[in-house]
Protein backbone atom coordinates (compact mmCIF):
# COMPACT_ATOMS: atom_id res chain seq x y z
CA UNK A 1 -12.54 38.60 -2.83
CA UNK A 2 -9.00 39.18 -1.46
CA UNK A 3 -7.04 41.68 -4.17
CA UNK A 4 -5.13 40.09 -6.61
CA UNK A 5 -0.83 38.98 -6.78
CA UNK A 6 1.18 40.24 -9.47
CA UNK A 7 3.74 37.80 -10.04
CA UNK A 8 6.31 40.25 -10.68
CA UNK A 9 5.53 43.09 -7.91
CA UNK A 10 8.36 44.49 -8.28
CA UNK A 11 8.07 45.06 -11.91
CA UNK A 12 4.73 46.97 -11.53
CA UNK A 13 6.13 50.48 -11.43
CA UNK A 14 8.77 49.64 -14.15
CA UNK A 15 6.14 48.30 -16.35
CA UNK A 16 3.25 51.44 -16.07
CA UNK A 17 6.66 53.82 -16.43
CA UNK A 18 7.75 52.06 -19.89
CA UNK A 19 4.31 51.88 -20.94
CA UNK A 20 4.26 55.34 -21.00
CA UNK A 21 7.33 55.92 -22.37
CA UNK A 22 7.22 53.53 -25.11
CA UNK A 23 3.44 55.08 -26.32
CA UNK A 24 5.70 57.43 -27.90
CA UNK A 25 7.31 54.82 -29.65
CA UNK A 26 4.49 53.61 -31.99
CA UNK A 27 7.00 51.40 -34.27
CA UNK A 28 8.03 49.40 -30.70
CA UNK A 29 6.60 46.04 -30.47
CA UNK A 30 5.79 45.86 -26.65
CA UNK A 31 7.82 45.23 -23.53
CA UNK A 32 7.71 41.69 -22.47
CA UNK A 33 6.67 42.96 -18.64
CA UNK A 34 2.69 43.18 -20.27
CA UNK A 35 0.15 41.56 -18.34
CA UNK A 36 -3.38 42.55 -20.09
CA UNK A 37 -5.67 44.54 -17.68
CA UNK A 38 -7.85 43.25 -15.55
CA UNK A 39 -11.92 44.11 -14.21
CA UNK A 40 -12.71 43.17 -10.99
CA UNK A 41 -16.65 43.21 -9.84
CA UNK A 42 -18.72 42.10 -7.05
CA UNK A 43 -22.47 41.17 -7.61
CA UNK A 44 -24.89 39.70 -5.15
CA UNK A 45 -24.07 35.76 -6.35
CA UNK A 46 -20.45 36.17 -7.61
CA UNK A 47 -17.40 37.97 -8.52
CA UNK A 48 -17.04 38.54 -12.09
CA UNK A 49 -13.32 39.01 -13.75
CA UNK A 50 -12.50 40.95 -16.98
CA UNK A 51 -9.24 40.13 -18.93
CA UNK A 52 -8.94 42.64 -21.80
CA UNK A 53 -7.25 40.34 -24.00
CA UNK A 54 -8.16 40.95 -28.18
CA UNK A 55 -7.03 38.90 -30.58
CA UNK A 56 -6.57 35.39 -29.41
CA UNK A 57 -8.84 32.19 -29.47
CA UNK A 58 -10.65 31.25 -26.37
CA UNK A 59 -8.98 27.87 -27.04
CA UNK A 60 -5.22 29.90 -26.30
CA UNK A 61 -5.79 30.25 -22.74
CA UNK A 62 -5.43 28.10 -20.14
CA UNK A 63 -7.19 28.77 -16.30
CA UNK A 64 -6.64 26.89 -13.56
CA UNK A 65 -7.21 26.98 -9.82
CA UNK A 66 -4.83 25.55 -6.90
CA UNK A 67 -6.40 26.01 -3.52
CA UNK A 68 -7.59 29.48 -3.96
CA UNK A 69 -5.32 30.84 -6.65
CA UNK A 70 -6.71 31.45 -10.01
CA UNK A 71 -4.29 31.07 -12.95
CA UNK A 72 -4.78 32.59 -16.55
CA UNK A 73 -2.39 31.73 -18.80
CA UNK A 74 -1.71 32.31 -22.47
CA UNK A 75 1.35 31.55 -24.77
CA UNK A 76 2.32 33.05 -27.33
CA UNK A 77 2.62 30.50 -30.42
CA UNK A 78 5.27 30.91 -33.63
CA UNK A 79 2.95 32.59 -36.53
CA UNK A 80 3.62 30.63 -39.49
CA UNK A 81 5.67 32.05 -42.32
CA UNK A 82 5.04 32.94 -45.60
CA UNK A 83 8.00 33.24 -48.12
CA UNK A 84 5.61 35.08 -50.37
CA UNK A 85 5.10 38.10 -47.88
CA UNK A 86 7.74 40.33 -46.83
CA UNK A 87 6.88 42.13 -43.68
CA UNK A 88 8.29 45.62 -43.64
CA UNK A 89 6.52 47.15 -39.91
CA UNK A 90 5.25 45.48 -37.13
CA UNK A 91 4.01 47.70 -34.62
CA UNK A 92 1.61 44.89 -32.19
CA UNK A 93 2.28 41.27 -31.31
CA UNK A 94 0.42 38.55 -29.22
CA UNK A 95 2.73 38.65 -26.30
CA UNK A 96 2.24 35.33 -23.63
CA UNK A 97 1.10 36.18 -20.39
CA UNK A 98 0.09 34.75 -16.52
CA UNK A 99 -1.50 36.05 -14.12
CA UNK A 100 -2.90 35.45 -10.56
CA UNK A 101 -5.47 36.14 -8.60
CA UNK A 102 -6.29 34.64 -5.18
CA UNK A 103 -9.88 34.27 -3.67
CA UNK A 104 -11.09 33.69 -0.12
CA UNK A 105 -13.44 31.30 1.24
CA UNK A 106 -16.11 32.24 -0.05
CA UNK A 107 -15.92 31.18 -3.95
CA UNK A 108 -17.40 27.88 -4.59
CA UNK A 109 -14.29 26.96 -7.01
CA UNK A 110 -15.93 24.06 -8.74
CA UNK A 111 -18.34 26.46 -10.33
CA UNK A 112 -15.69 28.77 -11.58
CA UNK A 113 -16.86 29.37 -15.49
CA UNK A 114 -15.42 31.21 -18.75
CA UNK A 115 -16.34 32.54 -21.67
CA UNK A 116 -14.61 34.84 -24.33
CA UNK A 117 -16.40 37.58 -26.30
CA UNK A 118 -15.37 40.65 -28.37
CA UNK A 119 -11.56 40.40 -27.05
CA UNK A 120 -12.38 40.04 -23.55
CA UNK A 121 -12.10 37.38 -21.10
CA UNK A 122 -15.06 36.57 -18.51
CA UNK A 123 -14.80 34.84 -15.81
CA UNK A 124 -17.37 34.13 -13.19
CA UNK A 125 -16.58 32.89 -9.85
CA UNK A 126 -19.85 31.83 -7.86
CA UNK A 127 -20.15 32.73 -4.55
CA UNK A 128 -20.86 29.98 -1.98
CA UNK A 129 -24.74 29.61 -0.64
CA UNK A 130 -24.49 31.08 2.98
CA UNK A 131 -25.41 28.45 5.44
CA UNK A 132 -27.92 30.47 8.06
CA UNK A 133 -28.67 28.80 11.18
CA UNK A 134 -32.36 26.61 11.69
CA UNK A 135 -33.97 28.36 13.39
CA UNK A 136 -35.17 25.57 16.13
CA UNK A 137 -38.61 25.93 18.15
CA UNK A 138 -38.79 25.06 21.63
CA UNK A 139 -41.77 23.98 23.19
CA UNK A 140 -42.38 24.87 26.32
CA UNK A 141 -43.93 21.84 28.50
């Protein structure tokens, strides 16, 4: 499985630094250059992706592949309001996110399959059936 695009490469290096700079900040809401970590693994009959991505509804995302570009997706929707409550600190948000990750030739993409448990995101891509040449028996006349 070919290694993943950010789609702002460029803000890689700025987001890690203000992620560490703002962890001293508990009362700061986030930096809108969050994209939620990611697992990568290889087994014997696919790759499997993590998304650490608590909080949401496995109804909030939205995946989908182009040639051989995965797409995860989420966006953030307006919480509704209550005039009763007054909020006085809000220290974490939902913040909208989407990333992708490209695959080679050898991920059967109609099989590609999600699930969400416990906050994270799985996704399984299948690996395509190797096609090993017949071996063909001459006879000898």
């Amino acid at each position: 499985m070919t290694y993943v695009k950010f789609n702002q490469p460029s803000l890689k290096s700025v987001d890690s630094f203000l992620d560490s700079l703002l962890n001293e900040f508990p009362a700061f809401p986030g930096n809108s250059f969050h994209f939620p970590p990611a697992n990568i693994y290889e087994r014997k009959d696919a790759y499997e992706l993590e998304l650490n991505v608590p909080g949401r509804n496995k109804d909030d995302f939205k995946i989908t592949v182009d040639k051989n570009v995965l797409t995860i997706s989420f966006d953030k929707k307006d919480e509704p309001s209550n005039e009763d409550t007054k909020q006085i600190k809000r220290e974490f948000s939902l913040q909208s996110f989407k990333r992708s990750f490209t695959f080679d030739e050898k991920v059967n993409a109609d099989n590609i399959a999600a699930r969400y448990e416990n906050g994270l995101l799985l996704v399984s891509l299948p690996k395509k059936e190797e096609v090993k040449p017949e071996v063909k028996q001459i006879a000898v006349s």
